[in-house]
C-alpha atoms as a PDB file:
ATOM      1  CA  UNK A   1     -24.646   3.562  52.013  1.00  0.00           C
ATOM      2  CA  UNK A   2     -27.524   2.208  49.944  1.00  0.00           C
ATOM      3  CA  UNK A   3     -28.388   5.437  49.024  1.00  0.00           C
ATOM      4  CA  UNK A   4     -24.665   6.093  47.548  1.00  0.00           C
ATOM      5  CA  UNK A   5     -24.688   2.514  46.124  1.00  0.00           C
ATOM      6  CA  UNK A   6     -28.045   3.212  44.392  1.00  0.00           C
ATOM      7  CA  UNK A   7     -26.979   6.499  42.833  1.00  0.00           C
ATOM      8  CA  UNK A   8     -23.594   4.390  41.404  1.00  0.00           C
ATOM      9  CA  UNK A   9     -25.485   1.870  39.760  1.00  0.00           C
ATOM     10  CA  UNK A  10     -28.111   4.349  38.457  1.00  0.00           C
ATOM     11  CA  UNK A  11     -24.474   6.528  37.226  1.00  0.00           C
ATOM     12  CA  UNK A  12     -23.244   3.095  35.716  1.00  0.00           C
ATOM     13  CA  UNK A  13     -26.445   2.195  34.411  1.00  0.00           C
ATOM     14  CA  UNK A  14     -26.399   5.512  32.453  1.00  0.00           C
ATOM     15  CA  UNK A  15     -22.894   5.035  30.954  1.00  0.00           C
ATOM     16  CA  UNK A  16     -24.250   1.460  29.887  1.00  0.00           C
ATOM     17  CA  UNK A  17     -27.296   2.907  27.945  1.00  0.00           C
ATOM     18  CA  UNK A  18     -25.411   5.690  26.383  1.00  0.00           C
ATOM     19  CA  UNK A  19     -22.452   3.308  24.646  1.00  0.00           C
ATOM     20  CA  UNK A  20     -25.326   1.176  24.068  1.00  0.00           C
ATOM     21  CA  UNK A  21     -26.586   4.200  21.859  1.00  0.00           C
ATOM     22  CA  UNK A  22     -23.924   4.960  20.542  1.00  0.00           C
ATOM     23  CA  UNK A  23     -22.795   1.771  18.963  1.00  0.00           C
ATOM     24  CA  UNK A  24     -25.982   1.077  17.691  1.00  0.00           C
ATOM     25  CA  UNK A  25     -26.021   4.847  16.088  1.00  0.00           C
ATOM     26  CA  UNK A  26     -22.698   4.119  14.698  1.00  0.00           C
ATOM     27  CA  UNK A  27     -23.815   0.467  12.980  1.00  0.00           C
ATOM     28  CA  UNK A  28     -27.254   2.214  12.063  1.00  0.00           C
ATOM     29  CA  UNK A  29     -25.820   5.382  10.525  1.00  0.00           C
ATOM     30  CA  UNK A  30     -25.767   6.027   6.906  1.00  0.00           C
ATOM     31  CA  UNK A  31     -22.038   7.155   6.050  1.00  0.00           C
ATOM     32  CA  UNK A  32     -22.883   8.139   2.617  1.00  0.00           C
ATOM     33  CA  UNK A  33     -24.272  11.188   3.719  1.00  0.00           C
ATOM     34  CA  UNK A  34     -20.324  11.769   4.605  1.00  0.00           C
ATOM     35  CA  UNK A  35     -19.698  11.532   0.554  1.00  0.00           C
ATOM     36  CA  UNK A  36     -20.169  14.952  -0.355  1.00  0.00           C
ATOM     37  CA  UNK A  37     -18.378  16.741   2.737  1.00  0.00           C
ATOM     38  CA  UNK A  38     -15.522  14.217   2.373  1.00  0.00           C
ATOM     39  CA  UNK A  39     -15.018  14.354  -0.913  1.00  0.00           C
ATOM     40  CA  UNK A  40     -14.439  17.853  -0.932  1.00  0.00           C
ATOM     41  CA  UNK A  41     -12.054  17.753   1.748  1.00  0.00           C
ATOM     42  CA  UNK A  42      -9.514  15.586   0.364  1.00  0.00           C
ATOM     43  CA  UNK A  43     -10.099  17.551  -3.182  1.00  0.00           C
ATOM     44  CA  UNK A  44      -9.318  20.819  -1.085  1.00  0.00           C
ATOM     45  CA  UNK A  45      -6.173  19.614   0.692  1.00  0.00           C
ATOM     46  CA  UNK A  46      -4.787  17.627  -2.159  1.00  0.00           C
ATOM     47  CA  UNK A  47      -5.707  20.378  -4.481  1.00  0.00           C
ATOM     48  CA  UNK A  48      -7.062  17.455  -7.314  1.00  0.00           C
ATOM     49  CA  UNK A  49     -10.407  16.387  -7.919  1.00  0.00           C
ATOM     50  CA  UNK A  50     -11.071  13.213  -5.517  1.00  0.00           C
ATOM     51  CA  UNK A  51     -14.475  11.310  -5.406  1.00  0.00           C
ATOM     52  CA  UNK A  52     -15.837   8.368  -3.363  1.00  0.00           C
ATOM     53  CA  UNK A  53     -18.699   7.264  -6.083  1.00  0.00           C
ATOM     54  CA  UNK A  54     -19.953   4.076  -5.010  1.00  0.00           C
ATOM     55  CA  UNK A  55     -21.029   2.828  -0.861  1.00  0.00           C
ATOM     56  CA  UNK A  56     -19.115   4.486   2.040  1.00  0.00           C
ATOM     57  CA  UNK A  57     -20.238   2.017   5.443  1.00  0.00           C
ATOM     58  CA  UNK A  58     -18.272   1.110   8.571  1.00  0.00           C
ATOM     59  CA  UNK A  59     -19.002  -2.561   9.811  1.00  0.00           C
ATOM     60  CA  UNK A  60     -18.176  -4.074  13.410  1.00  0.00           C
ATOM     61  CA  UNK A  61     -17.080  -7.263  13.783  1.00  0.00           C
ATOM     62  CA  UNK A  62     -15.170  -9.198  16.175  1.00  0.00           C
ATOM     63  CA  UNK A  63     -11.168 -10.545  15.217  1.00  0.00           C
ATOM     64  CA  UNK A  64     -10.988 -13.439  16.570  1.00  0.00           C
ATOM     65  CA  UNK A  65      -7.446 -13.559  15.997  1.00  0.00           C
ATOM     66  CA  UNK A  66      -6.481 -11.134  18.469  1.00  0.00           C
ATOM     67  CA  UNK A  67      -5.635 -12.492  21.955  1.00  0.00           C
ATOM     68  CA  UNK A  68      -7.762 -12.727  25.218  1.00  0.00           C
ATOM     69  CA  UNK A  69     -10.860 -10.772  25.920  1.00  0.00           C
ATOM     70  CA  UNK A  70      -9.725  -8.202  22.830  1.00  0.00           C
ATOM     71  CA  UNK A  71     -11.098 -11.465  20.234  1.00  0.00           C
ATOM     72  CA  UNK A  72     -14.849 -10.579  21.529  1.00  0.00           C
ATOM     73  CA  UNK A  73     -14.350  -6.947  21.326  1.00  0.00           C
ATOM     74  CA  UNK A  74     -16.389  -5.884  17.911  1.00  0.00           C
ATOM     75  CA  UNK A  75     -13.615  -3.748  15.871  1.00  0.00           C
ATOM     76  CA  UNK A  76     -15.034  -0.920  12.998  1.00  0.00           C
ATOM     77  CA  UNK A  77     -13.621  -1.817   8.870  1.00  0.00           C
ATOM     78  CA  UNK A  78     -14.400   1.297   7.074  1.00  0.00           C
ATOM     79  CA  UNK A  79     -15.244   0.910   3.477  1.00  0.00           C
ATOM     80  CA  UNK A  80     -15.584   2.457   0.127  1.00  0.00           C
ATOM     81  CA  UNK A  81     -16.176   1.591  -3.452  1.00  0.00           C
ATOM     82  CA  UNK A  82     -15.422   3.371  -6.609  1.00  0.00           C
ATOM     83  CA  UNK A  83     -12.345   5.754  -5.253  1.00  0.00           C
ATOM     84  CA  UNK A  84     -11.215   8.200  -7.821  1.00  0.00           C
ATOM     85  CA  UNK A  85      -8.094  10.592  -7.564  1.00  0.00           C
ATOM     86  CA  UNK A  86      -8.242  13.177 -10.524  1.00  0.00           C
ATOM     87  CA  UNK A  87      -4.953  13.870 -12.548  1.00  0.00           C
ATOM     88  CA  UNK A  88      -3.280  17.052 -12.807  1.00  0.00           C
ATOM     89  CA  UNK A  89      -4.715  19.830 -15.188  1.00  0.00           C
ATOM     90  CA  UNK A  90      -2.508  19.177 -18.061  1.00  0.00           C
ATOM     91  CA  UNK A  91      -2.555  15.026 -17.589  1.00  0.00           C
ATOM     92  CA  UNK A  92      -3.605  13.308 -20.481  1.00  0.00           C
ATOM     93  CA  UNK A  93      -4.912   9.751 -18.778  1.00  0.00           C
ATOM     94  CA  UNK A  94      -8.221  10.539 -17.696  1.00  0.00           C
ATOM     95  CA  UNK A  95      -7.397   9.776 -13.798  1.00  0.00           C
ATOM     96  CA  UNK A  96      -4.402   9.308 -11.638  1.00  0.00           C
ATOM     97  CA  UNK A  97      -5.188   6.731  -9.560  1.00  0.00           C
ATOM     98  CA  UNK A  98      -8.509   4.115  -9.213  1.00  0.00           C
ATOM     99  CA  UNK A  99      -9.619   1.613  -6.459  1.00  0.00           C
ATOM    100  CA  UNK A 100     -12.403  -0.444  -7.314  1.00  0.00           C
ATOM    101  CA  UNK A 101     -12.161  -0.679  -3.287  1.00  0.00           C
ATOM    102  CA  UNK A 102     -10.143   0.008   0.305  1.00  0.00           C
ATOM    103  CA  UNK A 103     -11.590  -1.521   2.791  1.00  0.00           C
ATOM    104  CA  UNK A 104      -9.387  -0.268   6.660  1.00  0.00           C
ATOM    105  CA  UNK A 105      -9.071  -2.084  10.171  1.00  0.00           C
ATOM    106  CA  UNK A 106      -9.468   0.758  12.428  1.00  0.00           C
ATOM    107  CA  UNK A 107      -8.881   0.496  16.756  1.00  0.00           C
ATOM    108  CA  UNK A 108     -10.504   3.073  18.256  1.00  0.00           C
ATOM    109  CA  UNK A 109      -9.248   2.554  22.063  1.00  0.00           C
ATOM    110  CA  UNK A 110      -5.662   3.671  20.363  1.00  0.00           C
ATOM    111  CA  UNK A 111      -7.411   7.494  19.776  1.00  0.00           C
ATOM    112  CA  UNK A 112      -7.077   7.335  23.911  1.00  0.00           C
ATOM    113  CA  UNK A 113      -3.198   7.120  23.623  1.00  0.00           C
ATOM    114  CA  UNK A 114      -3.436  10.173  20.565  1.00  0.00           C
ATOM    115  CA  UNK A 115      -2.492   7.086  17.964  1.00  0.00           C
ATOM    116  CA  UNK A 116      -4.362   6.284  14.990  1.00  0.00           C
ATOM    117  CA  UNK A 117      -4.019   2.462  14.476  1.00  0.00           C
ATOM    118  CA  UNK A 118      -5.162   1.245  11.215  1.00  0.00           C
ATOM    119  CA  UNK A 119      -3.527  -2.654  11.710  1.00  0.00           C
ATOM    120  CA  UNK A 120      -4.528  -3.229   7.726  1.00  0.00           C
ATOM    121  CA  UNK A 121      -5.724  -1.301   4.514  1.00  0.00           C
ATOM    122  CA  UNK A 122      -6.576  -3.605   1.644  1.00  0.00           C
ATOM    123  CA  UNK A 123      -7.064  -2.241  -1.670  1.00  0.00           C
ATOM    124  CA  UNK A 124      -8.977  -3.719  -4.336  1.00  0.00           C
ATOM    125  CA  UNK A 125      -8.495  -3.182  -7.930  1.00  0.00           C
ATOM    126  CA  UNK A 126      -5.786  -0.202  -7.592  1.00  0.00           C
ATOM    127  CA  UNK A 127      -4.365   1.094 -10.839  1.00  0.00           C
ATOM    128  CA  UNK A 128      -2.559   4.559 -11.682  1.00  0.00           C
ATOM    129  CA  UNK A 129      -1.202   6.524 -14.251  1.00  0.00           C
ATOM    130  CA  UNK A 130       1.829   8.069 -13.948  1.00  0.00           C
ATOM    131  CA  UNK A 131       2.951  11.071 -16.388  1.00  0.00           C
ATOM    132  CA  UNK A 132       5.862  13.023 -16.774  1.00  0.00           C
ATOM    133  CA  UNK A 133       6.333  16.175 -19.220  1.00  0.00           C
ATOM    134  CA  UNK A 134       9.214  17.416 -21.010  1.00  0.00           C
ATOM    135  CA  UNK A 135       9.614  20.212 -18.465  1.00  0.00           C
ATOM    136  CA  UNK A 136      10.113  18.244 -15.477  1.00  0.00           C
ATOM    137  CA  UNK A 137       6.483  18.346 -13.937  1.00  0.00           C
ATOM    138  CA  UNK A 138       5.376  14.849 -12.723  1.00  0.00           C
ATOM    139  CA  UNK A 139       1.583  14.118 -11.991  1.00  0.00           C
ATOM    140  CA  UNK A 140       2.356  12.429  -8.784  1.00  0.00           C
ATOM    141  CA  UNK A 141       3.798  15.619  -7.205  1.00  0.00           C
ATOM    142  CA  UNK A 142       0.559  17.270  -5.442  1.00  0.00           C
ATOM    143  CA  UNK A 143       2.041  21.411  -5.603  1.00  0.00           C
ATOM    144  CA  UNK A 144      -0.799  22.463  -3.636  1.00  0.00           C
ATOM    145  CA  UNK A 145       0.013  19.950  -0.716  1.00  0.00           C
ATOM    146  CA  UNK A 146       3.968  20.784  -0.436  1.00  0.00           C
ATOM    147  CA  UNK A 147       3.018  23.882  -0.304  1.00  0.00           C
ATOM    148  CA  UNK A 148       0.813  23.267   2.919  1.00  0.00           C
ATOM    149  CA  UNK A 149       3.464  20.985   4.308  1.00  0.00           C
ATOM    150  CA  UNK A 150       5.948  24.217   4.159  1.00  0.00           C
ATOM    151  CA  UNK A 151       3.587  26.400   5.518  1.00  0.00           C
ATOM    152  CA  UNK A 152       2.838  24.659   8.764  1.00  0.00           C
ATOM    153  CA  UNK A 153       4.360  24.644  12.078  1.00  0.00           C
ATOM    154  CA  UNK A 154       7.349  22.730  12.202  1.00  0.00           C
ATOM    155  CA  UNK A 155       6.647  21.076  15.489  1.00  0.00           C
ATOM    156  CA  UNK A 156       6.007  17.690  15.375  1.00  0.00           C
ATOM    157  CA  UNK A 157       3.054  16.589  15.979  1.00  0.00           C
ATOM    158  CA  UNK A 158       1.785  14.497  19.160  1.00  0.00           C
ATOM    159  CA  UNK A 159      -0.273  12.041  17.025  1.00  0.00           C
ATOM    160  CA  UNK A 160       1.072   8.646  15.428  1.00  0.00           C
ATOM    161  CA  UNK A 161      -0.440   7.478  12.610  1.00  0.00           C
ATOM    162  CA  UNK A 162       0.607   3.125  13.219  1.00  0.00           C
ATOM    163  CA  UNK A 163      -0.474   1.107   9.946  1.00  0.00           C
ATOM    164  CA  UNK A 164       0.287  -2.786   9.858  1.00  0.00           C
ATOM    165  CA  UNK A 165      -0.478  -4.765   6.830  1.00  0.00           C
ATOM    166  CA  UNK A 166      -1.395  -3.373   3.138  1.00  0.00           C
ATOM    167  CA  UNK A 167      -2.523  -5.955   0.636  1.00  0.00           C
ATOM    168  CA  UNK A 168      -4.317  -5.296  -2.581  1.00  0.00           C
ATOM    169  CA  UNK A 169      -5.409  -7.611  -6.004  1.00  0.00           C
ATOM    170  CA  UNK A 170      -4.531  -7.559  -9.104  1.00  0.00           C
ATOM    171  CA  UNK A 171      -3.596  -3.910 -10.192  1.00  0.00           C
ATOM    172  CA  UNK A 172      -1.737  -2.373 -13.130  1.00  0.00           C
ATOM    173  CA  UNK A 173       0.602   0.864 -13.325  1.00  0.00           C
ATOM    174  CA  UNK A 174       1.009   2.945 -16.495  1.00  0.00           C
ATOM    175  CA  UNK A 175       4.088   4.761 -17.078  1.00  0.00           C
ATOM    176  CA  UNK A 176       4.828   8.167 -19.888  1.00  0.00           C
ATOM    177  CA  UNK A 177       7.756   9.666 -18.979  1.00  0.00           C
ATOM    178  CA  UNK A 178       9.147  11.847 -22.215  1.00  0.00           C
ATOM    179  CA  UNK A 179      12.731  12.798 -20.124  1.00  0.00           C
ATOM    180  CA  UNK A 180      13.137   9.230 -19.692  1.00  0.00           C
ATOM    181  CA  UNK A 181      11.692   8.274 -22.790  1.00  0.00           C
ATOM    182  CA  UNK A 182       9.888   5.833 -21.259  1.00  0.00           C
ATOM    183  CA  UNK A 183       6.334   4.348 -21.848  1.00  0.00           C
ATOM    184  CA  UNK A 184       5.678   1.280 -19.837  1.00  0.00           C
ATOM    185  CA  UNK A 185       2.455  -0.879 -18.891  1.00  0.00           C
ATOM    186  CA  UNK A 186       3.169  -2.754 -15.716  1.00  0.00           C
ATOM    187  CA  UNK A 187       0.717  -5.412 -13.992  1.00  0.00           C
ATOM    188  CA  UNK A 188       0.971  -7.093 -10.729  1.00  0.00           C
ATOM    189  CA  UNK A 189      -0.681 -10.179  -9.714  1.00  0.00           C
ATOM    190  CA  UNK A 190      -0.870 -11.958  -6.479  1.00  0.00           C
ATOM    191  CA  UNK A 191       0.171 -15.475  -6.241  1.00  0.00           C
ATOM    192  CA  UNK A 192      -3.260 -17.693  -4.838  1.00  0.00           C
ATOM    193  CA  UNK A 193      -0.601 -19.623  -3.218  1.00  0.00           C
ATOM    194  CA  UNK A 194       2.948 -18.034  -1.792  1.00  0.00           C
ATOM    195  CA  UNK A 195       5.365 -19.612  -3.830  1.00  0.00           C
ATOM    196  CA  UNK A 196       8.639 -20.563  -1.364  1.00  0.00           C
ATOM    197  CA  UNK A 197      11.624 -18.502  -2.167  1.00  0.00           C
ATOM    198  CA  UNK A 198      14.155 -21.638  -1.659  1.00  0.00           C
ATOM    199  CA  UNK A 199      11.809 -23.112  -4.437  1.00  0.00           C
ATOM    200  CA  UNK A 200      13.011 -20.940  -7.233  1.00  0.00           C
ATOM    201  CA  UNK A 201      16.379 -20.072  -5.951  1.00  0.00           C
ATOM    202  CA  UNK A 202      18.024 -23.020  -4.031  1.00  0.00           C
ATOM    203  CA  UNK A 203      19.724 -24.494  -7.124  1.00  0.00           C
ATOM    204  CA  UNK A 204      20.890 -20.936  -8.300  1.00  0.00           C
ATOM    205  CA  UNK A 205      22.453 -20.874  -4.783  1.00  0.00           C
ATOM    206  CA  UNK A 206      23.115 -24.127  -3.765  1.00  0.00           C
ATOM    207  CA  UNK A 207      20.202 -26.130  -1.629  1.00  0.00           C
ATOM    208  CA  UNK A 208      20.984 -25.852   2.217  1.00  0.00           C
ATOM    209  CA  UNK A 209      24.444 -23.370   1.437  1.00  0.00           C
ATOM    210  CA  UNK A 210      22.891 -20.251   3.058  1.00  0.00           C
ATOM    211  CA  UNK A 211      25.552 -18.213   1.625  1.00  0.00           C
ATOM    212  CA  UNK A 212      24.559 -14.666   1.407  1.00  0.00           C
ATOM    213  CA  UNK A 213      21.878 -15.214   3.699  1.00  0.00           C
ATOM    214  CA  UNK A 214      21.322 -12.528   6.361  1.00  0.00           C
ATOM    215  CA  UNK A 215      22.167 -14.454   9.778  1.00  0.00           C
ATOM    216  CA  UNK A 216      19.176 -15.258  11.456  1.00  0.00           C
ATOM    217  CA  UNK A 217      16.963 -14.064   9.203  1.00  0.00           C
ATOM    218  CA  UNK A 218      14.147 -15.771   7.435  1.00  0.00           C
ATOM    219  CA  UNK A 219      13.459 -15.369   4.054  1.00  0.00           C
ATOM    220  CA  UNK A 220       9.979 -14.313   2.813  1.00  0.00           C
ATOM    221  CA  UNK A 221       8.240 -16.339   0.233  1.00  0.00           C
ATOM    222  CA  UNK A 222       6.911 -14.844  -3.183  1.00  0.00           C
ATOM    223  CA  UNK A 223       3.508 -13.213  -2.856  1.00  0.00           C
ATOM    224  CA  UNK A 224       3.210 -11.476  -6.041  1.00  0.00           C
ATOM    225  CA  UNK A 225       4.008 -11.906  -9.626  1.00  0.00           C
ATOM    226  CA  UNK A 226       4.372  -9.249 -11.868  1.00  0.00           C
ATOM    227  CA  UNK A 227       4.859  -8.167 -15.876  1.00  0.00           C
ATOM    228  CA  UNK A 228       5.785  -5.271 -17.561  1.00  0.00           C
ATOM    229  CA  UNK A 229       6.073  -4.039 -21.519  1.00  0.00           C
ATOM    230  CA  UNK A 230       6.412  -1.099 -23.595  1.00  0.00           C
ATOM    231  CA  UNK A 231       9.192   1.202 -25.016  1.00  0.00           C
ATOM    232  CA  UNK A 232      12.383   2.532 -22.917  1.00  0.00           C
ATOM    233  CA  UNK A 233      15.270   4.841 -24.574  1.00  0.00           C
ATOM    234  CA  UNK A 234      13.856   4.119 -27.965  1.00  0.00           C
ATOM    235  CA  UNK A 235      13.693  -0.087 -27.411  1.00  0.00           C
ATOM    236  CA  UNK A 236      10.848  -2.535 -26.944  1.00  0.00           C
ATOM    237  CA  UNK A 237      11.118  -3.455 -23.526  1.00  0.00           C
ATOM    238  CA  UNK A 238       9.481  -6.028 -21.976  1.00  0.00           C
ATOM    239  CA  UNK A 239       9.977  -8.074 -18.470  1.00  0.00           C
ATOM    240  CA  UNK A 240       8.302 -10.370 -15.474  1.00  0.00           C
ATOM    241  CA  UNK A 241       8.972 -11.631 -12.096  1.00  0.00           C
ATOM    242  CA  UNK A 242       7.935 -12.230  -8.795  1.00  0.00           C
ATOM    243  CA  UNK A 243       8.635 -10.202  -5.466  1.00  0.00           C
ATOM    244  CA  UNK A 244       8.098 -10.778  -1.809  1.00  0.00           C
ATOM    245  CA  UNK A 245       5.158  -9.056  -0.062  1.00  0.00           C
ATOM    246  CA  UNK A 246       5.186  -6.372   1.734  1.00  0.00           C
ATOM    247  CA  UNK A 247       6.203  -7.227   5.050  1.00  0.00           C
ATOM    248  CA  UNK A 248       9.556  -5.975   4.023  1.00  0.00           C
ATOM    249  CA  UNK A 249       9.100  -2.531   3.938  1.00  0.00           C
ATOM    250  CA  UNK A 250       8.569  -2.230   7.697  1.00  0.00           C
ATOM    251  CA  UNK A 251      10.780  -4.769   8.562  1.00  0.00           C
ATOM    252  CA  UNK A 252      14.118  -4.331   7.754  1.00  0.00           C
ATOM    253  CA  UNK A 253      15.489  -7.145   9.276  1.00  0.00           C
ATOM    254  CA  UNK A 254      13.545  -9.887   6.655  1.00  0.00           C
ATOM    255  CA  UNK A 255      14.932 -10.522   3.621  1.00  0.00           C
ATOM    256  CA  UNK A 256      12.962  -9.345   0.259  1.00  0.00           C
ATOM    257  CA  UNK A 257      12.903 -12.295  -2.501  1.00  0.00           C
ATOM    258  CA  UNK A 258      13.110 -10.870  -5.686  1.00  0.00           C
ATOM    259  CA  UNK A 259      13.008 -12.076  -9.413  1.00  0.00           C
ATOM    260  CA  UNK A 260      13.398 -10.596 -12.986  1.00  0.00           C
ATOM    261  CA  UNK A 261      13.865 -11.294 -16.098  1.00  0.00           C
ATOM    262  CA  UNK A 262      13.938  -8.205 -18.604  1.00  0.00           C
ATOM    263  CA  UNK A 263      14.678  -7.635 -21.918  1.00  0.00           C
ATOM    264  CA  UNK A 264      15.303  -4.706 -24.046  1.00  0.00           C
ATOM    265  CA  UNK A 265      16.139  -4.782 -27.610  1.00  0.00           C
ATOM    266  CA  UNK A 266      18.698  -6.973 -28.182  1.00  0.00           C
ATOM    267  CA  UNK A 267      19.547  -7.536 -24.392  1.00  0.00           C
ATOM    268  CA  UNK A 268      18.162  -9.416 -21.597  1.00  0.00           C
ATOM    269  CA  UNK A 269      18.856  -9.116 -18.050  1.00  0.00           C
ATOM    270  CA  UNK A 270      17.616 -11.221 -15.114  1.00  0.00           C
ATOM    271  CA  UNK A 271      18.562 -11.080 -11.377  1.00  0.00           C
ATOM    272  CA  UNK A 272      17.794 -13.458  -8.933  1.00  0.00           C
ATOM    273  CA  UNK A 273      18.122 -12.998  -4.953  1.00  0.00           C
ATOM    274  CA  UNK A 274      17.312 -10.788  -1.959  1.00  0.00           C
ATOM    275  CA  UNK A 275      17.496  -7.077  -0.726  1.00  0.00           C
ATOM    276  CA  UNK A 276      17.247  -6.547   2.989  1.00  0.00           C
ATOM    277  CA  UNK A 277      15.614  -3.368   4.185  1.00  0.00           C
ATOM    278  CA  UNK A 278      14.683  -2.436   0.741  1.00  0.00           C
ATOM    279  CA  UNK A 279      14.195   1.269   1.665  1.00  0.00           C
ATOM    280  CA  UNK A 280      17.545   1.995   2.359  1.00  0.00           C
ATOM    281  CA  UNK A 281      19.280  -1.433   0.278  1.00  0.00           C
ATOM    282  CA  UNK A 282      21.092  -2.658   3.641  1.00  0.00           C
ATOM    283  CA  UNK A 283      22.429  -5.882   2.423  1.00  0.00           C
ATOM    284  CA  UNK A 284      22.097  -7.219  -1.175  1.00  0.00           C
ATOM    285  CA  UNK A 285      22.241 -10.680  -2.282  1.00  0.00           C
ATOM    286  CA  UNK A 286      21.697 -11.190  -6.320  1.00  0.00           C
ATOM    287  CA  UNK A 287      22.856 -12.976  -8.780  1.00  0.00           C
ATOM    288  CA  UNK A 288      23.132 -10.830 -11.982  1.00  0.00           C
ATOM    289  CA  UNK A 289      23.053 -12.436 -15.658  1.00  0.00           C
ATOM    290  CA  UNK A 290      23.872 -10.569 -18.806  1.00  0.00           C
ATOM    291  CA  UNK A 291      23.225 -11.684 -22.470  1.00  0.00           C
ATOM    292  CA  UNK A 292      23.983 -10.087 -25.827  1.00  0.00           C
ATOM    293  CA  UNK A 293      24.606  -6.070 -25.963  1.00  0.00           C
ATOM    294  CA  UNK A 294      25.601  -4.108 -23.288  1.00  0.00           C
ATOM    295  CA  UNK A 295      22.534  -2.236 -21.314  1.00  0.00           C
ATOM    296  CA  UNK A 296      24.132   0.668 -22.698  1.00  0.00           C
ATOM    297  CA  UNK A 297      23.861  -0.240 -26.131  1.00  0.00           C
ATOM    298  CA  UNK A 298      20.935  -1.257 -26.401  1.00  0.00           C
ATOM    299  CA  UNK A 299      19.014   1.844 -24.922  1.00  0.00           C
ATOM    300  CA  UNK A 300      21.099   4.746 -26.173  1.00  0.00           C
END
């Protein structure tokens, strides 16, 4: 018996020392060696020039949010700085999309149940350029990677990919688009402090009415505001607002505030209310103002 209890505690002891090991090989480890081999990964499968350029690290530390034992259970954030995605060959902006950083909440014991949990991604400094030609080729459609998707085996796949929260900073979005001769600059900003939805719209609906209101159902407050200007169907265009965070998009159930006020030439259109289950628009509830020529008009 002590014999058999010896060799368990030596088997135990073992087990100890090697996740020992291993955690401090994965805090020691330098992850930029990773760069290069990464970097041409992701350039292979999305068939575009990507590069990590600045620190790639993985740091543990403990959530203390999280409930019961899990809050002293030391969780890996990957990070990188300096992310680069390349533009198509005949792009004229000299990238398609830029993080200054992404920094990802990763739970490994979810690998056990073949699900990759990644509870949030937040992205600092994200901006893109989106381009459109004449033709009908768009520099957000990767050819390379639709073509990989139609090769493979149809069979879905026994891994879920399950990702929570995405946040980001201030970013901007460019916009060329010849067919619909557009050429917009947008920026988003997030509020330092959520502004309340019922702030901004409970005299345009009536304080305490509810009408329109998804039963049940609680409104989101604003979390970012946002501007945009440029040229669209020949007129000066030029708009801002505020919209909900993004919370909405996975669930469909809360209400998405949104705001905007937009003018082109001559006219100027603003819109005040929510959209429930944006994806799909599964109940609307906006108030829509119109002022001097007809949209039609003014961008023909």
């Amino acid at each position: 018996m002590s014999r058999t209890r010896g060799l368990l505690l030596g088997l135990l002891g073992g087990v100890a020392v090697l996740a020992v090991a291993l955690v401090v090989l994965l805090a020691t480890f330098d992850w930029n060696l990773l760069r290069p081999t990464l970097n041409e990964r992701v350039s292979d499968i999305l068939g575009r020039p990507f590069a990590i350029q600045g620190e790639l690290d993985l740091r543990w530390q403990r959530d203390r949010e999280r409930p019961g034992w899990r809050a002293w259970l030391p969780q890996p954030t990957l990070t990188a700085e300096d992310i680069t995605l390349g533009n198509a060959e005949w792009g004229q902006a000299p990238y398609f999309i830029h993080l200054d950083s992404v920094a990802a909440e990763l739970r490994p014991l979810a690998l056990l149940g073949k699900r990759v949990s990644i509870p949030a991604i937040t992205l600092g400094g994200p901006s893109a350029h989106l381009e459109r030609l004449a033709d009908g080729r768009a520099n957000w459609t990767f050819e390379k990677l639709a073509a990989s998707d139609e090769a493979a085996d149809e069979k879905p796949s026994a891994w879920v990919l399950d990702i929570g929260t995405i946040g980001f900073d201030q970013g901007s979005v460019s916009l060329d688009d010849p067919l619909a001769r557009a050429q917009l600059q947008l920026n988003v900003t997030p509020l330092g402090e959520p502004v309340p939805y019922s702030q901004i719209l409970g005299a345009a609906q009536g304080e305490g009415s509810g009408e329109g209101q998804v039963q049940g159902a609680v409104t989101q407050d604003y979390a970012f505001a946002w501007n945009a200007k440029g040229r669209y169907a020949g007129q000066p265009l030029a708009g801002e607002g505020r919209v909900g965070g993004l919370l909405a998009l996975q669930d469909a159930t809360l209400p998405f505030p949104l705001q905007v006020d937009l003018r082109a030439g001559k006219t100027r259109v603003t819109v005040e209310g929510t959209l429930t289950d944006p994806r799909n628009l599964g109940a609307l509830d906006l108030r829509l103002r119109l002022s001097g020529d007809s949209w039609a008009t003014s961008t023909r």
